[in-house]
C-alpha atoms as a PDB file:
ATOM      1  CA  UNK A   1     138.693  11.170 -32.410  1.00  0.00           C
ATOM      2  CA  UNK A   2     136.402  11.799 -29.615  1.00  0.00           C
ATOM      3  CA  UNK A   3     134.838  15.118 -29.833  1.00  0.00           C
ATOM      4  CA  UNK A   4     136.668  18.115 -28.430  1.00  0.00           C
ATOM      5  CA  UNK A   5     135.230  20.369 -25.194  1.00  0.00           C
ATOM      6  CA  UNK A   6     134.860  23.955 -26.235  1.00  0.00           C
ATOM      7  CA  UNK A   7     137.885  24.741 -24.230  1.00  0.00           C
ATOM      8  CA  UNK A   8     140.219  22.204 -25.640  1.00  0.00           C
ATOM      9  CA  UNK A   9     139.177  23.147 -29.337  1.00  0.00           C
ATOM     10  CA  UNK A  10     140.170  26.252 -28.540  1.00  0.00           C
ATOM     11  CA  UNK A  11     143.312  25.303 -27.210  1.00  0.00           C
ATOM     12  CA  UNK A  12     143.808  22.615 -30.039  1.00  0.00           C
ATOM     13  CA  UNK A  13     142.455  25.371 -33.194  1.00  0.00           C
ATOM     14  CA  UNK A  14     144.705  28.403 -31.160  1.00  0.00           C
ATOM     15  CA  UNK A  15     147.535  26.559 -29.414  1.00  0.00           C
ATOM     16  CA  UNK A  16     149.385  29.051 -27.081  1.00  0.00           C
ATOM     17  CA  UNK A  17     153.433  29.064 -26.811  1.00  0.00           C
ATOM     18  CA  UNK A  18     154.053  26.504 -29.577  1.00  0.00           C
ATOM     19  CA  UNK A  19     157.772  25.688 -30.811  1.00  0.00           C
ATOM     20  CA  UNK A  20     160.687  25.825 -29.063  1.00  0.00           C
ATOM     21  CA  UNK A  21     162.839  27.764 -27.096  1.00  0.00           C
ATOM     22  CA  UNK A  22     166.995  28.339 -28.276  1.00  0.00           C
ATOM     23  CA  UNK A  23     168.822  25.345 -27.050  1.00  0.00           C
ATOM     24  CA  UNK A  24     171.928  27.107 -26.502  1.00  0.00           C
ATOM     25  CA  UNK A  25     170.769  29.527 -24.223  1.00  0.00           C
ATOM     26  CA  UNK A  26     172.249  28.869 -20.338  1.00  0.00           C
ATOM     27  CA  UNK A  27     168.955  28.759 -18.256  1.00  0.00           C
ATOM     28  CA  UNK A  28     166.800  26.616 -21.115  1.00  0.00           C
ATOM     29  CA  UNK A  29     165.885  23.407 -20.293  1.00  0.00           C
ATOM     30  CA  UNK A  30     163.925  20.826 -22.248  1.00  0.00           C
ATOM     31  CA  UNK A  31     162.185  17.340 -21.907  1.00  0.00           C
ATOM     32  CA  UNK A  32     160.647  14.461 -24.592  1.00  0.00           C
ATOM     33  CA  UNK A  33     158.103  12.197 -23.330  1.00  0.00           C
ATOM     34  CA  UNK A  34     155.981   9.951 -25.474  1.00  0.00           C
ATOM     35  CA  UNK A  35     153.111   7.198 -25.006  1.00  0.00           C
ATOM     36  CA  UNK A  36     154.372   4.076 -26.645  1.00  0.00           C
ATOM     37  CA  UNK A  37     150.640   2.647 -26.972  1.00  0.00           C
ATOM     38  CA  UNK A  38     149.125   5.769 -28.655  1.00  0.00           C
ATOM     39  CA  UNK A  39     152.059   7.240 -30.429  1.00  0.00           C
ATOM     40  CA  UNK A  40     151.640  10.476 -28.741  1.00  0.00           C
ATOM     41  CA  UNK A  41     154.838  12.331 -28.220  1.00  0.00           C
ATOM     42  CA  UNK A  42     155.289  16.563 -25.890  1.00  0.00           C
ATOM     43  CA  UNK A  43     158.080  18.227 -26.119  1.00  0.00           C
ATOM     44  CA  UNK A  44     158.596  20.879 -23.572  1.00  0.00           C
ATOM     45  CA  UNK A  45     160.742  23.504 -23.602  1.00  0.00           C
ATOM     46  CA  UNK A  46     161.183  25.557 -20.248  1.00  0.00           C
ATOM     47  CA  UNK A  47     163.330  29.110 -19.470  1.00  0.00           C
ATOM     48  CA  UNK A  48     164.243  29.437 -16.076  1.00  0.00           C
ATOM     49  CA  UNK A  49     165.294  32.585 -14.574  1.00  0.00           C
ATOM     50  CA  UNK A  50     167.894  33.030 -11.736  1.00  0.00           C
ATOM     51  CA  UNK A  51     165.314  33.212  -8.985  1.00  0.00           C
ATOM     52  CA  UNK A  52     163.608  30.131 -10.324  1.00  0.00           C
ATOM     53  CA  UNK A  53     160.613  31.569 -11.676  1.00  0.00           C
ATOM     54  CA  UNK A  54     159.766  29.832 -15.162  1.00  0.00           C
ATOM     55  CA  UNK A  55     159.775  32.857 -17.198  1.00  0.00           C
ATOM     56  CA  UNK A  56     159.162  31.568 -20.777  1.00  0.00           C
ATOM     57  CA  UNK A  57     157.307  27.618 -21.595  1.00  0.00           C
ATOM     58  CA  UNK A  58     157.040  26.055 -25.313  1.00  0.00           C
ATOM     59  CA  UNK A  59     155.571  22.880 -26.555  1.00  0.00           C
ATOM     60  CA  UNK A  60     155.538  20.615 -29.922  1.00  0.00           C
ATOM     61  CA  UNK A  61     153.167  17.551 -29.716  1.00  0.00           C
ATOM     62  CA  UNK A  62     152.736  14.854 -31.918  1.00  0.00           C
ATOM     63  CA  UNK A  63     149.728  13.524 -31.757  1.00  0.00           C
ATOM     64  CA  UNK A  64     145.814  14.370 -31.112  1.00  0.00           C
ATOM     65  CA  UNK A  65     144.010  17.664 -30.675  1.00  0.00           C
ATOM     66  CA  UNK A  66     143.586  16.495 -27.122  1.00  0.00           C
ATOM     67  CA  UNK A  67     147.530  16.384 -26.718  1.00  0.00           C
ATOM     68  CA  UNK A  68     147.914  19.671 -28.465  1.00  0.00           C
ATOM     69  CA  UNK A  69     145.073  21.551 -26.358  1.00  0.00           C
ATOM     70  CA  UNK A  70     146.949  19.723 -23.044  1.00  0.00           C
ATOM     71  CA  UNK A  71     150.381  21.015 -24.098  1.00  0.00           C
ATOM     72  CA  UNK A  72     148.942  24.505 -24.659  1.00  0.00           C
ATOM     73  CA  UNK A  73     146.804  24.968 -21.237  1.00  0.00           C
ATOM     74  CA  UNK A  74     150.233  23.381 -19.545  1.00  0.00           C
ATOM     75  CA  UNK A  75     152.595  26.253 -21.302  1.00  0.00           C
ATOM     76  CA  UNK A  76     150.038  28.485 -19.987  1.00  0.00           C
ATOM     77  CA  UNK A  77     149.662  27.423 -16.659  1.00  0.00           C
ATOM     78  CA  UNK A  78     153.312  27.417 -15.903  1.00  0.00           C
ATOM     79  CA  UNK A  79     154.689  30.502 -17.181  1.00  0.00           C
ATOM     80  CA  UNK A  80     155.172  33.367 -13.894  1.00  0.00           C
ATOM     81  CA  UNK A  81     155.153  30.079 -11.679  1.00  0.00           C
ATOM     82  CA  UNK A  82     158.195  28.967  -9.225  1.00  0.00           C
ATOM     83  CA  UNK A  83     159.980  25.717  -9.538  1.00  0.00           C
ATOM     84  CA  UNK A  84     158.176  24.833  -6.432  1.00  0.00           C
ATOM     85  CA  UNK A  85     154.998  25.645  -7.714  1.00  0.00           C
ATOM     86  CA  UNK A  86     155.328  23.553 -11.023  1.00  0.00           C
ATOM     87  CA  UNK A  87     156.397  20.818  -8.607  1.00  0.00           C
ATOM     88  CA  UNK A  88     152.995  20.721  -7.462  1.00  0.00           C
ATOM     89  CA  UNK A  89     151.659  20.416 -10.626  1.00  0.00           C
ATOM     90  CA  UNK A  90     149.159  18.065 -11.239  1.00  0.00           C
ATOM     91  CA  UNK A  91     147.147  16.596 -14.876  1.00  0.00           C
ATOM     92  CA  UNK A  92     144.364  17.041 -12.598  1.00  0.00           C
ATOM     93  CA  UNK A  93     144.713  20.778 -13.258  1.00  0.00           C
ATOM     94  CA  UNK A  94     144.414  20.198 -17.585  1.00  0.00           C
ATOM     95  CA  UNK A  95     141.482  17.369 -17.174  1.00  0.00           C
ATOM     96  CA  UNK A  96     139.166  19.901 -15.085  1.00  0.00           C
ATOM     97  CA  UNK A  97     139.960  22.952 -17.112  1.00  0.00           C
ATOM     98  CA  UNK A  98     139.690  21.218 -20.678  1.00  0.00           C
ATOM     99  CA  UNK A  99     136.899  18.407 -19.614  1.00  0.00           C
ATOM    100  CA  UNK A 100     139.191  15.500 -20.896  1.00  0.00           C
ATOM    101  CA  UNK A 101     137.568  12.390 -21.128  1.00  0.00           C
ATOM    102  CA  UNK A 102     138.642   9.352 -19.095  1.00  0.00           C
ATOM    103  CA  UNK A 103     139.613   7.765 -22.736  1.00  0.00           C
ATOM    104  CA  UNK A 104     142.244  10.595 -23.352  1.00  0.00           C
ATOM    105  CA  UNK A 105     143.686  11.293 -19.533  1.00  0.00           C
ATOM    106  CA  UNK A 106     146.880  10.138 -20.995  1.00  0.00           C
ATOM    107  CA  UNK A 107     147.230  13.301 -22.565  1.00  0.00           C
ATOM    108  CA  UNK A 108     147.140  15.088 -19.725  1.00  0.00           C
ATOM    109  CA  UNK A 109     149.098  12.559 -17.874  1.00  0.00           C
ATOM    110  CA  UNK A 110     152.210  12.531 -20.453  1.00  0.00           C
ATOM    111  CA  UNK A 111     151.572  17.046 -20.196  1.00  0.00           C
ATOM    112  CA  UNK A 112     152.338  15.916 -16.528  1.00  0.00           C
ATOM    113  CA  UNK A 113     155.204  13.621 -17.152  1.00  0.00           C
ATOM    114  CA  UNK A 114     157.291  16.352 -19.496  1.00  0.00           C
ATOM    115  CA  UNK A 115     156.874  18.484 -17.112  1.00  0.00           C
ATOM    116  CA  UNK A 116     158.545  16.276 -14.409  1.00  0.00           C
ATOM    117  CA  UNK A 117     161.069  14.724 -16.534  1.00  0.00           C
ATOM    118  CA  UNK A 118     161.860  19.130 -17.620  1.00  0.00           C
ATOM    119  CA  UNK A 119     162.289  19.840 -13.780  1.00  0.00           C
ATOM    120  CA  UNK A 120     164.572  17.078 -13.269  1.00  0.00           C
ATOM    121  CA  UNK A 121     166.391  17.862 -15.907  1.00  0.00           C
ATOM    122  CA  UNK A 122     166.672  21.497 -14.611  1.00  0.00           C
ATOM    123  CA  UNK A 123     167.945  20.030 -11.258  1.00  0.00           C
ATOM    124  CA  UNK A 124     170.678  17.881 -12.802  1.00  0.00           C
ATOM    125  CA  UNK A 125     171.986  20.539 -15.080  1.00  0.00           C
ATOM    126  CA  UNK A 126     172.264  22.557 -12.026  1.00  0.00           C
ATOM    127  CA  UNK A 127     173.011  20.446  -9.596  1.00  0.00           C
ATOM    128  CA  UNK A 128     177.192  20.159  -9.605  1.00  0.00           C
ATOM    129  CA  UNK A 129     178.332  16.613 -10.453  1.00  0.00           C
ATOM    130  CA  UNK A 130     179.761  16.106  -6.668  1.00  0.00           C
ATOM    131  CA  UNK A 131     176.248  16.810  -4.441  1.00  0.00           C
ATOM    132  CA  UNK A 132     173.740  13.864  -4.497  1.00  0.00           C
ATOM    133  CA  UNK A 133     170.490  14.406  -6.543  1.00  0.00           C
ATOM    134  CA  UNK A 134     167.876  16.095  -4.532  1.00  0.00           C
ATOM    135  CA  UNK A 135     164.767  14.220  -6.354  1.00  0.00           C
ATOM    136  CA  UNK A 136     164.420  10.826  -4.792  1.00  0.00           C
END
């Protein structure tokens, strides 16, 4: 394993907003990405209130500390943000913060990915069945 920043271990030692979020609950959505060639798999777990602010963010990762420190810094980035705002989200964001190496970006890549994969899902479960899908 390549050696951890100081901010990462940190994030990987203390992971912030880890498990998940009740399933059942109306304005919960939740996304499962994984990296076939490393094994890594994020789960992310997002609560969305009714003026589409994300208001709560969890994560489980399977898979290196640099995966677990990117889920964490992502959980914290998003909670307080707007839909729009996570939108604009980029793994950018987790590689400067966290000083990823160019041998792990696709930790912070897949962070990216469940994140995009947990909007969409947000915008098909409320999206009615009879209006076209706004995400190209």
């Amino acid at each position: 394993m390549l050696e951890l920043s100081v901010a990462a271990r940190e994030h990987f030692e203390h992971p912030r907003n880890a498990g998940a979020l009740e399933p059942s609950e109306p304005d919960m959505v939740e996304a499962r990405v994984g990296e076939p060639v490393s094994g890594d798999v994020l789960q992310l777990h997002l609560r969305i209130d009714g003026q589409g602010i994300i208001v709560a963010v969890r994560f489980k990762a399977y898979g290196c500390g640099w995966l677990i420190a990117c889920g964490s810094l992502l959980t914290e980035c998003l909670e307080g943000r707007t839909l729009a705002e996570a939108g604009h989200f980029r793994h950018r964001e987790l590689v400067e913060k966290l000083d990823v190496p160019p041998a792990k970006l696709h930790c912070a890549v897949l962070a990216e990915t469940a994140l995009k994969a947990a909007l969409r899902a947000f915008v098909a479960k409320s999206t009615p069945a009879t209006l076209p899908n706004p995400i190209p």
